[in-house]
Protein backbone atom coordinates (compact mmCIF):
# COMPACT_ATOMS: atom_id res chain seq x y z
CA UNK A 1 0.00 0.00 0.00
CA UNK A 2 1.12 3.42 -0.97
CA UNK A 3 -0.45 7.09 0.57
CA UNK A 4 -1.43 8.20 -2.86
CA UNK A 5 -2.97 5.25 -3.86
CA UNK A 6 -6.62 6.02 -5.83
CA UNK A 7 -5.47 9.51 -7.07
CA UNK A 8 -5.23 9.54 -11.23
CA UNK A 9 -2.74 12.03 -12.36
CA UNK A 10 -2.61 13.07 -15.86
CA UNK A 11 0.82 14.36 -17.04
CA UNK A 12 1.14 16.63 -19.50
CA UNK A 13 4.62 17.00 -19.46
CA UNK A 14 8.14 17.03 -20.81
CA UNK A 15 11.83 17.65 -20.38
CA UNK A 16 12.35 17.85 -16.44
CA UNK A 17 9.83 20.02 -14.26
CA UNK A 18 6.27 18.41 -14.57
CA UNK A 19 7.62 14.70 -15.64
CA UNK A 20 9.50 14.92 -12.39
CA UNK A 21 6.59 16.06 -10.17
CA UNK A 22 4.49 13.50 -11.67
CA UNK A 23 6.75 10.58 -10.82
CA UNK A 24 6.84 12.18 -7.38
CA UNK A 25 2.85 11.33 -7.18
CA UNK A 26 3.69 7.55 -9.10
CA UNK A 27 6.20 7.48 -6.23
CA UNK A 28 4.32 7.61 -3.84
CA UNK A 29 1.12 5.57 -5.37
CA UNK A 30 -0.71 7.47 -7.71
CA UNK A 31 -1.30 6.43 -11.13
CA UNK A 32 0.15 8.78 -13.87
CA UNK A 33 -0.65 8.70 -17.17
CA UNK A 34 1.66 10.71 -19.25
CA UNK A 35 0.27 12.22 -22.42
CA UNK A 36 2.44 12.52 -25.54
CA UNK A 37 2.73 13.29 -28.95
CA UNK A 38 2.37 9.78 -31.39
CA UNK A 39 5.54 8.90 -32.80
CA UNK A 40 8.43 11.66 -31.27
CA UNK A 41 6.77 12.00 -27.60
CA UNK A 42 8.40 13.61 -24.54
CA UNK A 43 11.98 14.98 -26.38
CA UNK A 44 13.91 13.53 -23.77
CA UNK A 45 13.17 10.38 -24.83
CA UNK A 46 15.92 10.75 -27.74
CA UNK A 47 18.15 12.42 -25.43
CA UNK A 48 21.59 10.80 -24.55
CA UNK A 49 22.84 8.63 -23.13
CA UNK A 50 20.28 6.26 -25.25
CA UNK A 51 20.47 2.62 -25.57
CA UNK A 52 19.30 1.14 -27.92
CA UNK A 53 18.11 -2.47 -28.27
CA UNK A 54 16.29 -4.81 -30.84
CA UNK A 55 12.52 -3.40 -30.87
CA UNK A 56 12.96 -0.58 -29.09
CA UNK A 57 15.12 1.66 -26.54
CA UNK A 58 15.69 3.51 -23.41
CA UNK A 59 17.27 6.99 -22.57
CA UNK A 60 18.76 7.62 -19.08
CA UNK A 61 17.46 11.17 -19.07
CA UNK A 62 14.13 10.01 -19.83
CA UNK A 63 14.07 7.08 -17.33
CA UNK A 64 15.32 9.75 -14.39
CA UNK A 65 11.83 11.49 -14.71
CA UNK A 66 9.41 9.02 -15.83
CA UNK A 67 9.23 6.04 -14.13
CA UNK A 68 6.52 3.99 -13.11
CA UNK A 69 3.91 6.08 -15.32
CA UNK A 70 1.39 4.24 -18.14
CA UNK A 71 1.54 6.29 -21.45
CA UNK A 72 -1.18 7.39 -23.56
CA UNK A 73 -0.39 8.75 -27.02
CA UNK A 74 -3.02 11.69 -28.35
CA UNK A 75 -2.35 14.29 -31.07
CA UNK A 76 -4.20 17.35 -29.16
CA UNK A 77 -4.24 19.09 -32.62
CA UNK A 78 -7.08 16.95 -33.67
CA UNK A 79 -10.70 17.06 -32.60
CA UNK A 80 -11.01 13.11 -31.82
CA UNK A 81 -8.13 13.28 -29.86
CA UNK A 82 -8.58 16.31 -27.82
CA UNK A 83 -12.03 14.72 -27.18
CA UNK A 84 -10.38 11.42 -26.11
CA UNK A 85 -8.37 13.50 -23.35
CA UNK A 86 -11.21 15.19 -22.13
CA UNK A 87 -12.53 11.66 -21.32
CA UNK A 88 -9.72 11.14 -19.56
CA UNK A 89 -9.92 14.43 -17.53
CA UNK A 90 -13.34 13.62 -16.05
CA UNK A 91 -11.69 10.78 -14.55
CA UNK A 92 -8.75 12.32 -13.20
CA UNK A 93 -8.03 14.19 -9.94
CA UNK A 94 -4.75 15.83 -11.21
CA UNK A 95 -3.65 17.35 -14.30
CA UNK A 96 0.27 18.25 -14.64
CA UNK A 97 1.29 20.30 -17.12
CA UNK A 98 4.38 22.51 -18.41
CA UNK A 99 3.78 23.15 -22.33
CA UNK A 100 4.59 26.29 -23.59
CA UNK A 101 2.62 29.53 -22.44
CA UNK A 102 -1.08 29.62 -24.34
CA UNK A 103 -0.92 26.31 -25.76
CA UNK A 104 -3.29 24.54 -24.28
CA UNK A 105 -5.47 27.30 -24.22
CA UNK A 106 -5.67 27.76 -27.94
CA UNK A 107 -6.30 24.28 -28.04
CA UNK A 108 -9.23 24.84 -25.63
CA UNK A 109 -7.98 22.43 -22.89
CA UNK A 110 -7.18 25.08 -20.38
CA UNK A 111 -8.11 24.89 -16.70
CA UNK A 112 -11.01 27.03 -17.30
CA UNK A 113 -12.49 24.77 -19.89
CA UNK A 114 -11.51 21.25 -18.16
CA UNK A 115 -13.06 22.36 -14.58
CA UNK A 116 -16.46 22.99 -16.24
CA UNK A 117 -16.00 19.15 -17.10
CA UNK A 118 -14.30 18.43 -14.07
CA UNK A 119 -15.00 20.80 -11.15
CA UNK A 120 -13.20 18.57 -8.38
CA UNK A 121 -9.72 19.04 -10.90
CA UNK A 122 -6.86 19.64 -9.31
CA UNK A 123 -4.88 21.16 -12.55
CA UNK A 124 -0.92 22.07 -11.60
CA UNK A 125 0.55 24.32 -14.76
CA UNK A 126 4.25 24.46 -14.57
CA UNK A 127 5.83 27.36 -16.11
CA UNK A 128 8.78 29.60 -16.56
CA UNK A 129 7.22 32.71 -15.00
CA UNK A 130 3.52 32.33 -14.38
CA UNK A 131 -0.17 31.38 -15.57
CA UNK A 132 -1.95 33.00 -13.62
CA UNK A 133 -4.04 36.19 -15.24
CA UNK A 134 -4.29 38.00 -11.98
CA UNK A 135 -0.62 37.71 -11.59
CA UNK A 136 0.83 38.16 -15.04
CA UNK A 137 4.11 39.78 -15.65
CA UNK A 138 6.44 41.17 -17.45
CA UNK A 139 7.82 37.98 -18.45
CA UNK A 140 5.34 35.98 -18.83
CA UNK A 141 5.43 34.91 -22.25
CA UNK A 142 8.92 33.53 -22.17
CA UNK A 143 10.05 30.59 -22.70
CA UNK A 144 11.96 29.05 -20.19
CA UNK A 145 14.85 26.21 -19.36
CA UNK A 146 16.34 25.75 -16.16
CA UNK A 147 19.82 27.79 -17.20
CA UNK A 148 17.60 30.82 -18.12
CA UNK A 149 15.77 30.30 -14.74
CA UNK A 150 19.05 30.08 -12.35
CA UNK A 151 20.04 33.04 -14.15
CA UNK A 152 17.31 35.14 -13.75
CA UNK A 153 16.31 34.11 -9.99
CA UNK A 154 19.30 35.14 -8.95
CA UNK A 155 21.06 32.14 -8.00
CA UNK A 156 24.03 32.51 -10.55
CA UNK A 157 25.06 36.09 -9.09
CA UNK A 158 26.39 34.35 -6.15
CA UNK A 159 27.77 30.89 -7.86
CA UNK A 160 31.56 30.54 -8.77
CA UNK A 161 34.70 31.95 -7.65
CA UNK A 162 35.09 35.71 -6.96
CA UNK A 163 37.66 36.79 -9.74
CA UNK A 164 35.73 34.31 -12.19
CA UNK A 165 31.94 34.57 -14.00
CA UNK A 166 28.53 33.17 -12.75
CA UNK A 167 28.29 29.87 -13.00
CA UNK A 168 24.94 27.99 -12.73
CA UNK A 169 24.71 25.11 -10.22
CA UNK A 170 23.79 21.37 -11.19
CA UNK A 171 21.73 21.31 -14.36
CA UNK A 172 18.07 20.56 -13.69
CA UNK A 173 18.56 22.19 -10.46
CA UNK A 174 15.51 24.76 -10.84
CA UNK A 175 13.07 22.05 -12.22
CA UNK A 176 13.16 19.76 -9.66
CA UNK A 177 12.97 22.23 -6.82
CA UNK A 178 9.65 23.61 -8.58
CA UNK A 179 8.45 20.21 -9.04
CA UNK A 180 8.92 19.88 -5.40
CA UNK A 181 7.01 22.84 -4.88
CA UNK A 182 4.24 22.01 -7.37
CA UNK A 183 3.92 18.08 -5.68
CA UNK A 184 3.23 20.43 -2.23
CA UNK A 185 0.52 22.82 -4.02
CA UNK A 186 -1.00 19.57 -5.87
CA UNK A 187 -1.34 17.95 -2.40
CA UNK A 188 -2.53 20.76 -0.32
CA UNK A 189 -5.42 21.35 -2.59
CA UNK A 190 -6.11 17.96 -2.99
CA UNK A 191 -6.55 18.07 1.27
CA UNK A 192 -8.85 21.60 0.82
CA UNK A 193 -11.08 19.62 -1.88
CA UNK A 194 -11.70 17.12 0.90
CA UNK A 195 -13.20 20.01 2.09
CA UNK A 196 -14.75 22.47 0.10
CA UNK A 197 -15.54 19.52 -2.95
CA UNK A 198 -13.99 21.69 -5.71
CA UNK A 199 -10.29 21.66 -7.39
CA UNK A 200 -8.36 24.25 -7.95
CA UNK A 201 -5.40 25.81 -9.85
CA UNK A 202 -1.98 25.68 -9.14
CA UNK A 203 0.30 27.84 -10.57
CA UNK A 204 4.03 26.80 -10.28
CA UNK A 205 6.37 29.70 -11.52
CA UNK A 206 10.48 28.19 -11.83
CA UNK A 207 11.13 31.82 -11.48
CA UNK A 208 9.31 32.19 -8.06
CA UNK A 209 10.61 28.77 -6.56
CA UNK A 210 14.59 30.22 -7.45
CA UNK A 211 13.61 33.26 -6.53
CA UNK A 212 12.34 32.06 -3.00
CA UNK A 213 15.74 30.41 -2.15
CA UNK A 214 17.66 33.20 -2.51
CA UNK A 215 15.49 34.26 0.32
CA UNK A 216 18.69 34.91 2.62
CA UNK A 217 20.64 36.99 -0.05
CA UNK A 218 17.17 39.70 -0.32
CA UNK A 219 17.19 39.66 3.39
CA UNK A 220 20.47 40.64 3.43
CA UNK A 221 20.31 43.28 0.79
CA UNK A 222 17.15 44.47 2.46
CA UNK A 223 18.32 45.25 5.76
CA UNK A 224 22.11 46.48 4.50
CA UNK A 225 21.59 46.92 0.70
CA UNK A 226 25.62 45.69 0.79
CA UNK A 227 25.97 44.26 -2.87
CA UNK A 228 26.82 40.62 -2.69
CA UNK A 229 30.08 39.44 -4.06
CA UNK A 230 30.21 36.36 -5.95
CA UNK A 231 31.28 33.03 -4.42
CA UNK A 232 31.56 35.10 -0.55
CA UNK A 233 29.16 35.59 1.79
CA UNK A 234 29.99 38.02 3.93
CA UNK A 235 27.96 36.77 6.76
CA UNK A 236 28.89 32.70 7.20
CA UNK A 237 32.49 32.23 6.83
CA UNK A 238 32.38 29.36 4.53
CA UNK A 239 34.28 26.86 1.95
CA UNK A 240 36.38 24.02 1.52
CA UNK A 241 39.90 22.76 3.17
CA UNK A 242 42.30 20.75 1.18
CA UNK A 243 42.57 17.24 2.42
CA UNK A 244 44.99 14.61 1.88
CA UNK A 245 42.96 12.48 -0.61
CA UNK A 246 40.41 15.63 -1.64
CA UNK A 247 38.83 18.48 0.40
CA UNK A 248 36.07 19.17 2.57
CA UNK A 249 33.51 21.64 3.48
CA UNK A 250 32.19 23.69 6.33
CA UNK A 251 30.46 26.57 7.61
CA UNK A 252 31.33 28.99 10.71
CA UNK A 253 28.51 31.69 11.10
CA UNK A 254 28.89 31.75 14.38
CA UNK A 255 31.74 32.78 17.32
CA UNK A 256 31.05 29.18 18.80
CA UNK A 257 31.79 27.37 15.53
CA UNK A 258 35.09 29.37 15.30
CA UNK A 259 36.03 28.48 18.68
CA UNK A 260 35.24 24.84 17.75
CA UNK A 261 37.47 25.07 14.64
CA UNK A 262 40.73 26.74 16.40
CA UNK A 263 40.48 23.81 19.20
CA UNK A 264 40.24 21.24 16.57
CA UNK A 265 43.01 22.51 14.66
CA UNK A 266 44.84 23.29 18.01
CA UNK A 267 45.25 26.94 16.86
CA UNK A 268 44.17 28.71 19.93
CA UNK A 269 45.83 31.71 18.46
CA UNK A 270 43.73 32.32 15.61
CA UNK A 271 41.27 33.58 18.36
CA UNK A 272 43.31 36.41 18.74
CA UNK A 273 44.34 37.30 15.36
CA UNK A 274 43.41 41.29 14.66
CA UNK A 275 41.99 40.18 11.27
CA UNK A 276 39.72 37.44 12.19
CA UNK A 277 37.65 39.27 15.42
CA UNK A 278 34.46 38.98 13.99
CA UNK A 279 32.33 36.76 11.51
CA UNK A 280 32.27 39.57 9.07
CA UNK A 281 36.45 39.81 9.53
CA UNK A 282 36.46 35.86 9.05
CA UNK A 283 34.01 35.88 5.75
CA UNK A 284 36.35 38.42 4.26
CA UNK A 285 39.26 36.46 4.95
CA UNK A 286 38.39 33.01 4.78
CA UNK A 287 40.60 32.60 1.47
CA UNK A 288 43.61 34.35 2.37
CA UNK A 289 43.94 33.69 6.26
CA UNK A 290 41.42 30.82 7.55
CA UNK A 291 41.90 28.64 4.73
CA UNK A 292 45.52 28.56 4.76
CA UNK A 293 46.32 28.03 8.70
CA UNK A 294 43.20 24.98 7.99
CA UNK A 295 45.08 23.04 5.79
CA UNK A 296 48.43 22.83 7.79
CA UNK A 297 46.53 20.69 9.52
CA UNK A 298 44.06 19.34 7.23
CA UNK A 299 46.17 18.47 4.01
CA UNK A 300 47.86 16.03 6.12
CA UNK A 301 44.44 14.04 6.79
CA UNK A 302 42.03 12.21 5.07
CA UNK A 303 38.39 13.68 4.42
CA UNK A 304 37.14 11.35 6.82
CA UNK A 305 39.83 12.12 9.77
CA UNK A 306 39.12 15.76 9.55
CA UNK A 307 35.33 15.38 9.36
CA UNK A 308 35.46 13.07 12.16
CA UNK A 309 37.68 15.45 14.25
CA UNK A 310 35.85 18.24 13.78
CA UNK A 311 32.29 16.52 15.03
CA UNK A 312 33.91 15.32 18.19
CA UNK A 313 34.44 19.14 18.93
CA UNK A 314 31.16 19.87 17.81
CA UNK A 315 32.11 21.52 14.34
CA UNK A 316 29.60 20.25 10.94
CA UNK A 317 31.61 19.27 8.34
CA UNK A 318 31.50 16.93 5.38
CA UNK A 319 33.43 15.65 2.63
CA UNK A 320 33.02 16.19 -1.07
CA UNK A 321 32.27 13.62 -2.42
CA UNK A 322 32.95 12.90 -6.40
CA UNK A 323 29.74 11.38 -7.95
CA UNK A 324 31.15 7.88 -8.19
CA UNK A 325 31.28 8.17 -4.15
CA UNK A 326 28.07 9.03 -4.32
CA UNK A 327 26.80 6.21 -6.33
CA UNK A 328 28.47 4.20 -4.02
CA UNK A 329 27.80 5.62 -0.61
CA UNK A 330 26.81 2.96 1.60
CA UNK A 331 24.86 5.52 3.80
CA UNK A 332 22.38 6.10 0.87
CA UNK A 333 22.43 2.42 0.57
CA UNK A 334 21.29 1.44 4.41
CA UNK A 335 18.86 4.41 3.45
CA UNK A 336 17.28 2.73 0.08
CA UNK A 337 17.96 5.60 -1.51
CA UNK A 338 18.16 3.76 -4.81
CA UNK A 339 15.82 1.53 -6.77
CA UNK A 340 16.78 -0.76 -9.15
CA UNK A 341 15.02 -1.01 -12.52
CA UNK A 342 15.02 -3.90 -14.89
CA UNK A 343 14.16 -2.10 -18.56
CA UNK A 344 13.18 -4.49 -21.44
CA UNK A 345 15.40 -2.73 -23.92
CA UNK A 346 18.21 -1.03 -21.41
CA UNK A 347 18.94 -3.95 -19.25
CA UNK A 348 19.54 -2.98 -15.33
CA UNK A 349 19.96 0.15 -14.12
CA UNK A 350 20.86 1.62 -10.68
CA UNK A 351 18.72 4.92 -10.21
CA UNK A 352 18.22 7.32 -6.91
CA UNK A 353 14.45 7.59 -6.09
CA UNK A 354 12.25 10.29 -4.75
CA UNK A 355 13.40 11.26 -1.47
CA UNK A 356 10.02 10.44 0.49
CA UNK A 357 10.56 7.44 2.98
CA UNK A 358 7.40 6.53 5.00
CA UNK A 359 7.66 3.88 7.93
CA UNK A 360 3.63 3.01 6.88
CA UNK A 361 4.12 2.74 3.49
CA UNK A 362 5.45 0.49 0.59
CA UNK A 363 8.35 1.60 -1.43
CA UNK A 364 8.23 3.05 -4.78
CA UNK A 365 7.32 0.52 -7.84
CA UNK A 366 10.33 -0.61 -9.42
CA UNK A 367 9.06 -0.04 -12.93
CA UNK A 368 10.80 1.53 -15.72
CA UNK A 369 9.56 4.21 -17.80
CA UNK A 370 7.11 3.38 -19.89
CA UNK A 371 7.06 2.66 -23.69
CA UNK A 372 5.65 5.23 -25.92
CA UNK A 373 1.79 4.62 -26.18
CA UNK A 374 2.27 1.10 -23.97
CA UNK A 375 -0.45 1.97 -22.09
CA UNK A 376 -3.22 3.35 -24.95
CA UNK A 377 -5.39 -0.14 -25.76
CA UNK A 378 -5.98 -0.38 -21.72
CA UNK A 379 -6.98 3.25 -21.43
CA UNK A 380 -8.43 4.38 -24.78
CA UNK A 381 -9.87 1.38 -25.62
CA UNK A 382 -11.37 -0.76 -22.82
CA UNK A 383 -11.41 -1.10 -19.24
CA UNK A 384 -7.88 -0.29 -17.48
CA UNK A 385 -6.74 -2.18 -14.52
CA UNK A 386 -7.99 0.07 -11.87
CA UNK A 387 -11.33 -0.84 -12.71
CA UNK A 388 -12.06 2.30 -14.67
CA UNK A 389 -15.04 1.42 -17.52
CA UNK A 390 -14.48 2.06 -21.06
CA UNK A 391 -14.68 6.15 -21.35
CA UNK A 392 -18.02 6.93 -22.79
CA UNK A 393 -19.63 10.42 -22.26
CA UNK A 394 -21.39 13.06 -23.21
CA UNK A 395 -21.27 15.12 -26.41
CA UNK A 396 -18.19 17.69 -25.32
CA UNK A 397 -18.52 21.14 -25.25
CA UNK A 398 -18.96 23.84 -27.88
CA UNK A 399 -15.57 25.68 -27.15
CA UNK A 400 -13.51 22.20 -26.87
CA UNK A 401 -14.91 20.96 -30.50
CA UNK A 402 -13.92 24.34 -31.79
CA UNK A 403 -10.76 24.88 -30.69
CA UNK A 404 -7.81 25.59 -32.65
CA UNK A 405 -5.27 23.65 -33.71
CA UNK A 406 -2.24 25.87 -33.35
CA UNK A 407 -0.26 25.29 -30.69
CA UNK A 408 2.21 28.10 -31.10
């Protein structure tokens, strides 16, 4: 048994943000059907690294953000299909959805056409900068990719070194935080329609959820308007120490963690030094004065000596890890971080999972991403396995049957 269990999720989605939210749900028990275009689908699917097998294939970017959905091919441009998904709709709780800006209301799928067939819809639009009319901006008609996001939120200001340019962080990094935040919206109105019986729109911005973590760096500039330099922060004296077989990282943003530092490195000097008197004094000079008295010490340790030392004083540390380390971490292991998937075309793969563990709940479904259109005969056609009759409704609205079929 798994908490989301009896929730249908409909995924219109592709690339990163709203595929990844919607596996979030799967995750966790709900059924996702992911919508996509006959014969190309999602892009990603042709993204590398691909493998590619006799009667079919698999890529890694596509199985990172789309397992354990069912999926349902439907060209939207086309009246029977568009009426086919509408079926779906009034038999869905969730809709998630990240096409471009307009699309699917030229199409005439839009939330405020789909709630009139579905009032208790729950329908989560991921976008670059907004959907919502009451809250349109100035940028709301562009298009959007996470590099363009971490730029624009803010977050690359402050990422890389000091003498060198922005840098963005890990790629993806803004989609999956707002498909974090979009899997909280989706839920909480899901709990308010327990209540009040209706749905009701979400409206997950990438440029909002960056925006929102750089929640310390506007507090800062709010109460000192001090311009932030890139790769310091002039309040947490922070970065890494050379090691003897890589470095480590830590954080002192506080006279206590100093301390803690000077009596693990047996410096009890430093405490007096006229340059390092205040946590302001040690941000400035973490490069050219901390860093270097650290790493007498440290450069003659391993990562895991000098982490360890520094938590029996009290001190947070931890080492940096490469990625192979990470794929091999035995912590994540004893944690089940990861979930193994058996592909038909790609053969075994090792993948980390959602990071949702639940003492009262099954795991996630070890099932691979699904083949294009594997799942259309047992939802377009008959009776799927939830128990779900064959969709037959009413005649669909005027506005759906005459929508048009530009999507640009």
């Amino acid at each position: 048994m798994r908490p989301l269990e009896g929730l249908r999720v409909l995924e219109l989605g592709q690339y990163i943000a709203a595929p990844y939210c919607a596996m979030l749900l799967a995750d966790l028990g709900a059924e996702v059907i992911k919508i996509e275009k006959p014969v190309t689908g999602d892009p990603r699917r042709a993204y590398d690294p691909y493998i590619e097998a006799e009667g079919g294939g698999l890529s890694g970017g596509f199985l990172s953000y789309n397992r354990n959905k069912k999926s349902v091919t439907l060209d939207l441009s086309e009246p029977d299909d568009r009426a086919a998904y509408v079926r779906l709709v009034r038999t869905a709780d969730i809709i998630i959805e990240n096409l471009r800006p307009g699309a699917v209301d030229k199409l005439g799928i839009g939330y405020d056409t789909l709630r009139e067939e579905n009032p208790r819809l729950v329908y989560a639009a991921i976008s670059g900068y907004g959907r919502l009319k009451s809250r349109r901006g100035d940028y709301a008609d562009r298009p959007a990719f996470d590099t363009a996001i971490q730029a624009m939120g803010g977050m690359m200001s402050v990422t890389g070194e000091p003498s060198g340019p922005p840098l963005p962080t890990v790629t993806g990094f803004a989609d999956i935080y707002t498909a974090v935040y979009a899997s909280v919206g989706i839920l909480a109105a899901i709990q308010g329609r327990h209540r009040t019986g209706s749905g009701a729109f979400v409206d997950q911005s990438m440029y909002d959820t960056v925006a929102s973590l750089l929640e310390r760096e506007l507090m800062l500039w709010d109460f000192t308007k001090e311009p932030r330099k890139r790769g310091v922060d002039k309040y947490a004296p922070l970065g890494s120490l050379q090691a003897k077989d890589g470095f480590i990282a830590l954080i002192l943003p506080t006279e206590e963690m100093w301390r803690r530092l000077c009596t693990a490195l047996d410096r009890p000097d430093l405490l007096s030094h006229p340059l390092l008197q205040s946590v302001t004094q040690r941000a400035e000079n973490f490069a050219t004065l901390i860093r270097p008295e650290a790493e007498k010490w440290t450069a003659v340790r391993t990562r895991r000596e000098i982490v360890e030392a520094f938590a029996a004083v009290g001190l947070p540390a931890g080492e940096i890890q490469t990625i192979d380390e990470l794929y091999d971490c035995q912590h994540l292991a004893a944690r089940n971080m990861f979930i193994s998937i058996d592909d038909q075309f790609a053969g075994k793969h090792r993948m980390i999972r959602t990071p949702i563990l639940m003492d009262a709940y099954d795991e996630p479904r070890p099932d691979s991403a699904p083949k294009l259109g594997g799942s259309n005969a047992e939802l377009l056609e008959g009776q799927d396995s939830e128990g779900y009759p064959k969709i037959e409704t009413p005649p669909l609205s005027a506005a759906l049957l005459g929508a048009s079929n530009d999507t640009n």
